[in-house]
PDB file of N, CA and C in Angstrom:
ATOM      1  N   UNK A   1     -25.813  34.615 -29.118  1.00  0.00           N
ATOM      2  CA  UNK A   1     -25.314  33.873 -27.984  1.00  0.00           C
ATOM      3  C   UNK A   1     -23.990  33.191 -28.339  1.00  0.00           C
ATOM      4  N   UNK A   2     -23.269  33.284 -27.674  1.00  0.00           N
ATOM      5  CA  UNK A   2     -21.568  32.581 -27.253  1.00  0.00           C
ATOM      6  C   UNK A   2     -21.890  31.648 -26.233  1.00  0.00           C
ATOM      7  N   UNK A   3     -20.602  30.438 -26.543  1.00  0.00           N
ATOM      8  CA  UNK A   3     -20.104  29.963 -25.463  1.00  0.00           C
ATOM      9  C   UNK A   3     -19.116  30.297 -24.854  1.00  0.00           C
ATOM     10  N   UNK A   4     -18.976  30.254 -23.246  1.00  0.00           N
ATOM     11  CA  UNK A   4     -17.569  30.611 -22.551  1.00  0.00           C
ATOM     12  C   UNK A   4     -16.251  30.471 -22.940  1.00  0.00           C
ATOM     13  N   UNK A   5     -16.324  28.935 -23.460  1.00  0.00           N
ATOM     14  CA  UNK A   5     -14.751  28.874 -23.895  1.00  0.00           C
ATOM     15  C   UNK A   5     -14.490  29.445 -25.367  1.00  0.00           C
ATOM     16  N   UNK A   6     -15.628  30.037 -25.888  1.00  0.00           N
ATOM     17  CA  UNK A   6     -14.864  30.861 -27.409  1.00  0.00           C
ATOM     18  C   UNK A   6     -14.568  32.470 -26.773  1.00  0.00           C
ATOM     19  N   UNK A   7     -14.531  32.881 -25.581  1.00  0.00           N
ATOM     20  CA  UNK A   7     -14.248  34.459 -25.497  1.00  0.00           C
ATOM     21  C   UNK A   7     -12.786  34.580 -25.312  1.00  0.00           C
ATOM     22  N   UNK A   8     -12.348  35.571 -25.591  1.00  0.00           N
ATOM     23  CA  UNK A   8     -10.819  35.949 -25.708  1.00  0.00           C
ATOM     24  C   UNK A   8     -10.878  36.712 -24.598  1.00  0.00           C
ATOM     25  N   UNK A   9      -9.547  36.476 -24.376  1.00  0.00           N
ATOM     26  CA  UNK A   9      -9.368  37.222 -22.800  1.00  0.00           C
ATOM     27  C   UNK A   9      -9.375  38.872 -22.750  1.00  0.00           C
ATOM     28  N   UNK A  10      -9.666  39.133 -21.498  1.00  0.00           N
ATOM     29  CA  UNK A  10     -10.361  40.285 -21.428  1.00  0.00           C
ATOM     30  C   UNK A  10     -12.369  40.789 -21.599  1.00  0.00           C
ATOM     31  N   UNK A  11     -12.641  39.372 -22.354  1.00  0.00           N
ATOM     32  CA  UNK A  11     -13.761  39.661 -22.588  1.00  0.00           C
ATOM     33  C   UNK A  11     -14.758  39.529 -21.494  1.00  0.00           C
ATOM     34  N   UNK A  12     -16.390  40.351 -21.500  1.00  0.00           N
ATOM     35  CA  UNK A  12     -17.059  40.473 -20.238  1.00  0.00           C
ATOM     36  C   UNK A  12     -18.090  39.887 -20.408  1.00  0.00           C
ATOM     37  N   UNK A  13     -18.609  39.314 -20.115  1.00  0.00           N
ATOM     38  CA  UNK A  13     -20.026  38.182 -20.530  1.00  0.00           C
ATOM     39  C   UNK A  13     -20.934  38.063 -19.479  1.00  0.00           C
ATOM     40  N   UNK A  14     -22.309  37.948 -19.376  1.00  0.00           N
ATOM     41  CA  UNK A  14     -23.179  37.568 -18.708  1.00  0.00           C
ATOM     42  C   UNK A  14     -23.800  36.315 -19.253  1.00  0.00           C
ATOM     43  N   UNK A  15     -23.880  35.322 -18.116  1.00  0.00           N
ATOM     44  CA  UNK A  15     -24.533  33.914 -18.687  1.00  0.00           C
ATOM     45  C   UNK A  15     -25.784  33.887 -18.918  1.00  0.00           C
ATOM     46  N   UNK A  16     -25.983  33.337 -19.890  1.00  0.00           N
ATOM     47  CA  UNK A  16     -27.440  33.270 -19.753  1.00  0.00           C
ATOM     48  C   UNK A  16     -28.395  31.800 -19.612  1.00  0.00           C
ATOM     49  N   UNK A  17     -27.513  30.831 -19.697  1.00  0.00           N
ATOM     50  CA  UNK A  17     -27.870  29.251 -19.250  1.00  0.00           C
ATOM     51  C   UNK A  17     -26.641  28.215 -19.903  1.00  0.00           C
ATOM     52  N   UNK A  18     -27.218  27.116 -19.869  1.00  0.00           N
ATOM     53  CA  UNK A  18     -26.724  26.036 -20.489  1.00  0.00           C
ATOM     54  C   UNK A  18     -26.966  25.349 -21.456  1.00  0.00           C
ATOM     55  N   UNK A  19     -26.203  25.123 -22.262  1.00  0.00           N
ATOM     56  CA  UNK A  19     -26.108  24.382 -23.755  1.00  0.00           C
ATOM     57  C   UNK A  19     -26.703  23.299 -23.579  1.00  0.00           C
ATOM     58  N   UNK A  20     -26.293  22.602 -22.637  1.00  0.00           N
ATOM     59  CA  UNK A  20     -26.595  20.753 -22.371  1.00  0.00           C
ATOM     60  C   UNK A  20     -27.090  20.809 -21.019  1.00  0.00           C
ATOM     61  N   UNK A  21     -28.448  21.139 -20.716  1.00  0.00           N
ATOM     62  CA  UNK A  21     -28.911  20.703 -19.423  1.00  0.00           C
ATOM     63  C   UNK A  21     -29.175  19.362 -18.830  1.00  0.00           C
ATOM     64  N   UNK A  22     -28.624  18.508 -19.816  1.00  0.00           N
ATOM     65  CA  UNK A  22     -28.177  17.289 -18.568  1.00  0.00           C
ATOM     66  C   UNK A  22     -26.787  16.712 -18.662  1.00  0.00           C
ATOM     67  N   UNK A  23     -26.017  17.917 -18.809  1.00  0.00           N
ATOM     68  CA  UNK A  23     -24.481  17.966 -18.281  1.00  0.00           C
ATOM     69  C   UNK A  23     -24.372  17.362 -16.483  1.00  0.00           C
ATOM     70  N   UNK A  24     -23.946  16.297 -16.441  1.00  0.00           N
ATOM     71  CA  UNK A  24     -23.267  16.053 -15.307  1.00  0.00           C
ATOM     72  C   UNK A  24     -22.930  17.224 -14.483  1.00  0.00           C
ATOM     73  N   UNK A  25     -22.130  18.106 -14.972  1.00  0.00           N
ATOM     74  CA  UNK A  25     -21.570  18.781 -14.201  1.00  0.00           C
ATOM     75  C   UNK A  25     -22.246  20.217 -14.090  1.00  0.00           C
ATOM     76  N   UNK A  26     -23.374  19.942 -14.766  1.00  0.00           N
ATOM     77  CA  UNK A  26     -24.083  21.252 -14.424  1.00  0.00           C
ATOM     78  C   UNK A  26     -24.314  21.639 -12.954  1.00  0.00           C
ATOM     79  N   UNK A  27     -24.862  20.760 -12.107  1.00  0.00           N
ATOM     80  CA  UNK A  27     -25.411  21.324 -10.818  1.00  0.00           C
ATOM     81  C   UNK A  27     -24.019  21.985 -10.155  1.00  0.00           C
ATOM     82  N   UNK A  28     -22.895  21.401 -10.478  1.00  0.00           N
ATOM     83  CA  UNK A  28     -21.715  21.733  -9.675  1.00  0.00           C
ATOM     84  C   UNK A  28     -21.024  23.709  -9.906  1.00  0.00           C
ATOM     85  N   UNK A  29     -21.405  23.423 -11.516  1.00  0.00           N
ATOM     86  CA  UNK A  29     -21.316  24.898 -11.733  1.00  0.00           C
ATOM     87  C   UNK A  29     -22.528  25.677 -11.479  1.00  0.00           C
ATOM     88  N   UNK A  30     -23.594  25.337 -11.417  1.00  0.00           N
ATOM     89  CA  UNK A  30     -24.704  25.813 -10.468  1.00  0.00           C
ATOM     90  C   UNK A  30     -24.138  26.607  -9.234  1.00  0.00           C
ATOM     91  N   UNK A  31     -23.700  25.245  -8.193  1.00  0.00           N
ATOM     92  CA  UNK A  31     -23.003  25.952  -7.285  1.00  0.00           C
ATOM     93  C   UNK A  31     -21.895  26.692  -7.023  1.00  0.00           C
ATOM     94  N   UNK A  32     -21.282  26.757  -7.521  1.00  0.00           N
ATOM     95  CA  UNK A  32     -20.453  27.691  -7.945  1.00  0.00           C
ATOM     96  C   UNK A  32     -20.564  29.119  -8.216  1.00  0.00           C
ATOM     97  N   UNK A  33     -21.765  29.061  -8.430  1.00  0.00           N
ATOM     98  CA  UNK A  33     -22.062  30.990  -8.826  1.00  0.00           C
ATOM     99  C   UNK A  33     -22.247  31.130 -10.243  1.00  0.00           C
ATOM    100  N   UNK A  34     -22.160  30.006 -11.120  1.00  0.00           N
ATOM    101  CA  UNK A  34     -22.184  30.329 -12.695  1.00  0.00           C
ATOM    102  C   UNK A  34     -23.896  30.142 -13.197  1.00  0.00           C
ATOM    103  N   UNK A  35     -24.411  31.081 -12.563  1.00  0.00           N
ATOM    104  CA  UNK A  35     -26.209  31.085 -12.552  1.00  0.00           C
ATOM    105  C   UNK A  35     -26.437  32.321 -13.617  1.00  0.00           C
ATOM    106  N   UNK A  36     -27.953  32.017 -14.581  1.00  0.00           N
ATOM    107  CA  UNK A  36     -27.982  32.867 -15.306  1.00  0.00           C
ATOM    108  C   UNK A  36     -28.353  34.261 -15.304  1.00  0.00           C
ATOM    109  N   UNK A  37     -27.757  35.522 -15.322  1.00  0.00           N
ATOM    110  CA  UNK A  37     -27.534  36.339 -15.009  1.00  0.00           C
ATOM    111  C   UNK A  37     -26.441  37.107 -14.346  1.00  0.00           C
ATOM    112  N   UNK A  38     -25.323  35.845 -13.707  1.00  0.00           N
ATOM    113  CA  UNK A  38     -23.895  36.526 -13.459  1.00  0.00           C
ATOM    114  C   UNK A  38     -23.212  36.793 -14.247  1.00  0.00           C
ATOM    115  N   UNK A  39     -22.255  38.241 -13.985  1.00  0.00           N
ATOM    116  CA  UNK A  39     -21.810  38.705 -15.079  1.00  0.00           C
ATOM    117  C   UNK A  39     -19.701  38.030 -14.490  1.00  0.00           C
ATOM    118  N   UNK A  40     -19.481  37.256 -15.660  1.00  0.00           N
ATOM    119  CA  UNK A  40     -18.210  36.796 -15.820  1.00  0.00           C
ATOM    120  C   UNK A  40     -16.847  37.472 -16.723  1.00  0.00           C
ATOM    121  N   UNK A  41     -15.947  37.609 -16.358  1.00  0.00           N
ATOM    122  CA  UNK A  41     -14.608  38.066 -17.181  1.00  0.00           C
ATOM    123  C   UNK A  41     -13.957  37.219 -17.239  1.00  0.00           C
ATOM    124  N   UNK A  42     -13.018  37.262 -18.834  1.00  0.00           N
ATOM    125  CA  UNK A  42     -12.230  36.231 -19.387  1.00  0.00           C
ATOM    126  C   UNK A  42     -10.649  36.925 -18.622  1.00  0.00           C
ATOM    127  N   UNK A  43      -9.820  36.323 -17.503  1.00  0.00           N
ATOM    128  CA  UNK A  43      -8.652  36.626 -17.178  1.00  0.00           C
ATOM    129  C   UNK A  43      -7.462  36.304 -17.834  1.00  0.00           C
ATOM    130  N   UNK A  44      -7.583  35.071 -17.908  1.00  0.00           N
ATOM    131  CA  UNK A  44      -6.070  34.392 -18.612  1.00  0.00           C
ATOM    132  C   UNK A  44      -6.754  32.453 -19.275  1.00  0.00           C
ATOM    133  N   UNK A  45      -5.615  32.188 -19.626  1.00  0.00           N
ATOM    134  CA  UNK A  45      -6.102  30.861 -20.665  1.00  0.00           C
ATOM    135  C   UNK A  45      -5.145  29.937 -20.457  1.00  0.00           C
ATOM    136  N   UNK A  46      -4.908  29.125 -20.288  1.00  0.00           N
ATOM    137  CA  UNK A  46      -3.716  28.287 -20.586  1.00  0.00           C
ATOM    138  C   UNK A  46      -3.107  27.979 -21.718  1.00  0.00           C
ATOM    139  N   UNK A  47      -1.993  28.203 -22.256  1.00  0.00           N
ATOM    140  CA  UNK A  47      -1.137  27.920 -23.267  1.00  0.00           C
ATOM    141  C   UNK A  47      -2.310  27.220 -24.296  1.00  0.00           C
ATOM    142  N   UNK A  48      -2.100  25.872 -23.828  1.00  0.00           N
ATOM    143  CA  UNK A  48      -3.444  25.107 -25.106  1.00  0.00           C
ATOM    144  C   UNK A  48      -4.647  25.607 -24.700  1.00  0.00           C
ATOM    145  N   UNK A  49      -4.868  26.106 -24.158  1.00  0.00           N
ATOM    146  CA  UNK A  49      -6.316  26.279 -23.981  1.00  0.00           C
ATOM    147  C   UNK A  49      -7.519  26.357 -22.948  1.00  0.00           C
ATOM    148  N   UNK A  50      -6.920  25.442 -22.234  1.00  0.00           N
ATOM    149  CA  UNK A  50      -7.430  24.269 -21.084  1.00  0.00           C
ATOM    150  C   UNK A  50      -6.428  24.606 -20.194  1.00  0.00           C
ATOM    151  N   UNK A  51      -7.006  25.217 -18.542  1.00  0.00           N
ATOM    152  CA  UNK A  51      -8.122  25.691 -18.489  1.00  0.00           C
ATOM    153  C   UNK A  51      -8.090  27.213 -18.606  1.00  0.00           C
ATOM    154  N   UNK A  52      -9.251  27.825 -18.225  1.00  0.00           N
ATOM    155  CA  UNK A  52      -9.665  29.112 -18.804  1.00  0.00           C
ATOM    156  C   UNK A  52      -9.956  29.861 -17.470  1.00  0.00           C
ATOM    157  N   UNK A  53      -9.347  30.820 -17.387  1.00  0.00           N
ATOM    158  CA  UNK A  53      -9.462  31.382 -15.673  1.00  0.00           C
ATOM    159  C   UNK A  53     -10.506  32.698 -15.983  1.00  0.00           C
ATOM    160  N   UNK A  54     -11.479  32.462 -14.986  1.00  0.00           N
ATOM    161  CA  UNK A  54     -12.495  33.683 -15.341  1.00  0.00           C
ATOM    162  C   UNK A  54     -12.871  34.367 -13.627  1.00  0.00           C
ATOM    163  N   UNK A  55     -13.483  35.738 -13.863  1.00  0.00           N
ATOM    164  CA  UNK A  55     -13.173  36.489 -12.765  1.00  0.00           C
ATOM    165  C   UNK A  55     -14.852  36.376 -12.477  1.00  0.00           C
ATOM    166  N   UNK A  56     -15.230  35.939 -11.317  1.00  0.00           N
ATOM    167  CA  UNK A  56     -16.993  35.589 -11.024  1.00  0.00           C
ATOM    168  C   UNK A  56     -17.375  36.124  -9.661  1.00  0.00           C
ATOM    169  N   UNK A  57     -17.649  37.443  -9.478  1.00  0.00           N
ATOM    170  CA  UNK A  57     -18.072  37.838  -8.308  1.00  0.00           C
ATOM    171  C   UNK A  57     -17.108  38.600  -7.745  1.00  0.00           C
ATOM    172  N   UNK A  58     -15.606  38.817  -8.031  1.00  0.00           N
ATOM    173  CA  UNK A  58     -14.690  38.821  -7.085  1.00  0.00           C
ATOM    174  C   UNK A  58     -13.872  37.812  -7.064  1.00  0.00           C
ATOM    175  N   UNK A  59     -14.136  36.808  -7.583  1.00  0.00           N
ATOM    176  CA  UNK A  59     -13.382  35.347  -7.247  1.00  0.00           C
ATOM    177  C   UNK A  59     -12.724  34.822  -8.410  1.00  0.00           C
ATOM    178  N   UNK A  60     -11.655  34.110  -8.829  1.00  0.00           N
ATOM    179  CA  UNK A  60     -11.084  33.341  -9.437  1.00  0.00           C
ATOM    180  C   UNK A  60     -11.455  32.292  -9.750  1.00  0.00           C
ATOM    181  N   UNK A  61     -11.887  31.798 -11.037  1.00  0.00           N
ATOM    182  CA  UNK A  61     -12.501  30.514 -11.214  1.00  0.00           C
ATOM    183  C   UNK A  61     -12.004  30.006 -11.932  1.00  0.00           C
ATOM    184  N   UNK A  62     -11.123  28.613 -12.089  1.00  0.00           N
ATOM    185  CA  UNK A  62     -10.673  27.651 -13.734  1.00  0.00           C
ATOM    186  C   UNK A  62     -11.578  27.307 -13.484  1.00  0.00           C
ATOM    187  N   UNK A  63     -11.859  26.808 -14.919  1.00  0.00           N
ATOM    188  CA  UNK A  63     -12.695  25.996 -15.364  1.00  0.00           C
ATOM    189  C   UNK A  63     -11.853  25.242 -16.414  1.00  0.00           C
ATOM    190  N   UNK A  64     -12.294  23.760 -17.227  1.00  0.00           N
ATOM    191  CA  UNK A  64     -11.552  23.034 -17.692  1.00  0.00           C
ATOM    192  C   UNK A  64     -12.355  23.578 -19.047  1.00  0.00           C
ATOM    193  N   UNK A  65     -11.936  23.476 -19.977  1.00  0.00           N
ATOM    194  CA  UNK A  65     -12.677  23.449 -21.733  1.00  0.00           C
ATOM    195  C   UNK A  65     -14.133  22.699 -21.521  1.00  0.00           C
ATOM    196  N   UNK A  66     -13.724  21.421 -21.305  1.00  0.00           N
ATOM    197  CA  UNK A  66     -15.291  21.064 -21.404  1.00  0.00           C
ATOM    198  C   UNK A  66     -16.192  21.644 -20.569  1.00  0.00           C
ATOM    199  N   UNK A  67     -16.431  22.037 -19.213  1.00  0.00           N
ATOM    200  CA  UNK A  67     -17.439  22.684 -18.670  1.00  0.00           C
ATOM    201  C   UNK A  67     -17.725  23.969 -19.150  1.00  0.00           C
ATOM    202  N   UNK A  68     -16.531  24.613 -19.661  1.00  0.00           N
ATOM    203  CA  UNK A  68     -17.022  26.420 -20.249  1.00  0.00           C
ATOM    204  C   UNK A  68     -17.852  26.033 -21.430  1.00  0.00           C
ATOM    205  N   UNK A  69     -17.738  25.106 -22.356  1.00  0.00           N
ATOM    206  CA  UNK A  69     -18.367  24.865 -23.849  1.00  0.00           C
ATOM    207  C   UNK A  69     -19.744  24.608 -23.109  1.00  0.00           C
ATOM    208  N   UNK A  70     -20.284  24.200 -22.112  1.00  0.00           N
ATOM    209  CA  UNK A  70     -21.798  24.529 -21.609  1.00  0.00           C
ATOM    210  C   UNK A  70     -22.223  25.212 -21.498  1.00  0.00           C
ATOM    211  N   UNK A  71     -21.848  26.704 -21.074  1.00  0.00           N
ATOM    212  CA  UNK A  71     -22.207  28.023 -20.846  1.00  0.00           C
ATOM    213  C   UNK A  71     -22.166  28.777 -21.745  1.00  0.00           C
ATOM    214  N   UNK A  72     -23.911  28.656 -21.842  1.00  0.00           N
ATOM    215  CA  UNK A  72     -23.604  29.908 -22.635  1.00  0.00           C
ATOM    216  C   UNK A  72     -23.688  31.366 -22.557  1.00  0.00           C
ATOM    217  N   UNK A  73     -23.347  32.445 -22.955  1.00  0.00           N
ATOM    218  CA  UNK A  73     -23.188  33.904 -22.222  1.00  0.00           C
ATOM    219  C   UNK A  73     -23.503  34.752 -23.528  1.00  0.00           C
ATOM    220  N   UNK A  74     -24.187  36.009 -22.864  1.00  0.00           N
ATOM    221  CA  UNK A  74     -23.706  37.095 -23.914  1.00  0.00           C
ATOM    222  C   UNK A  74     -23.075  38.410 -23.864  1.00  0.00           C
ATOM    223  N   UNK A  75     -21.871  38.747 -24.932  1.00  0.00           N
ATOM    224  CA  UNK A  75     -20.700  39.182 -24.116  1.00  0.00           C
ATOM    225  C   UNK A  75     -21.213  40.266 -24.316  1.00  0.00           C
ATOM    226  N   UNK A  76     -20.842  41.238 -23.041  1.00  0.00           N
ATOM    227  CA  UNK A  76     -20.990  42.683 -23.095  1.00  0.00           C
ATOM    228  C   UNK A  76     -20.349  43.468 -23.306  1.00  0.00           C
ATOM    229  N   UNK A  77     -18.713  43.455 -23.239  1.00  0.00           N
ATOM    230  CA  UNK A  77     -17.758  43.796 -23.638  1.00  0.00           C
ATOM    231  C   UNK A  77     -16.590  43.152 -24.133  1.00  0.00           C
ATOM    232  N   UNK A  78     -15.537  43.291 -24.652  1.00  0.00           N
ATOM    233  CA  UNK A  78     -14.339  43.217 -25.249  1.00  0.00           C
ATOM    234  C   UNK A  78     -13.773  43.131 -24.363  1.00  0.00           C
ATOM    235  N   UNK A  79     -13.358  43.835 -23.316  1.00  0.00           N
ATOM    236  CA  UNK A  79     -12.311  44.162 -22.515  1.00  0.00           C
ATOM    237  C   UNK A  79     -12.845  44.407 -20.968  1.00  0.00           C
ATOM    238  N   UNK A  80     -12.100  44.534 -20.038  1.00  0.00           N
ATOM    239  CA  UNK A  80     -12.765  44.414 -18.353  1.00  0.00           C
ATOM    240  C   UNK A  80     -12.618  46.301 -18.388  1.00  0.00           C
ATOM    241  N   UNK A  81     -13.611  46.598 -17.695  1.00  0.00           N
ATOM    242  CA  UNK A  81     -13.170  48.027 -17.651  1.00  0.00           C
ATOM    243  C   UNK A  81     -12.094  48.465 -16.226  1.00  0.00           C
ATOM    244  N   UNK A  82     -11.074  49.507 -16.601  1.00  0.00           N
ATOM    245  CA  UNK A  82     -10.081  49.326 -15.430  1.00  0.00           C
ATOM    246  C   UNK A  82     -10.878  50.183 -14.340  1.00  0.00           C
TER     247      UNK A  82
END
């Protein structure tokens, strides 16, 4: 198991829960679609790091560093397939 914010871009991950289930901000990424079993792609990163743009459903998602270090995923691929 990985967390979100250690994948390098391009990489393909399915979540499989949360690190800290009484993260504040869990229910919010709840709603969001970041439930265990969606499968997520690493798009782009920001210079430092923060935030981390990932591809969820079709959709565009930042996320900041600290909420991805909750999720944890396991990656299925390296790269998005074209």
């Amino acid at each position: 198991m990985a967390l979100l914010n250690e994948l390098p871009i391009g990489a393909v991950a399915r979540v499989t829960g949360f690190s800290d289930r009484n993260d504040p901000c869990r229910r919010r990424l709840l709603s969001m679609g970041l439930t265990p079993g969606a499968v997520v792609a690493v798009t782009r990163r920001a210079p430092l790091g923060d935030p981390v743009e990932v591809n969820l459903r079709g959709t565009a998602l930042c996320l900041r560093r600290e909420e991805a270090r909750i999720i944890t995923v396991e990656q299925l691929a390296d790269t998005v397939p074209a």
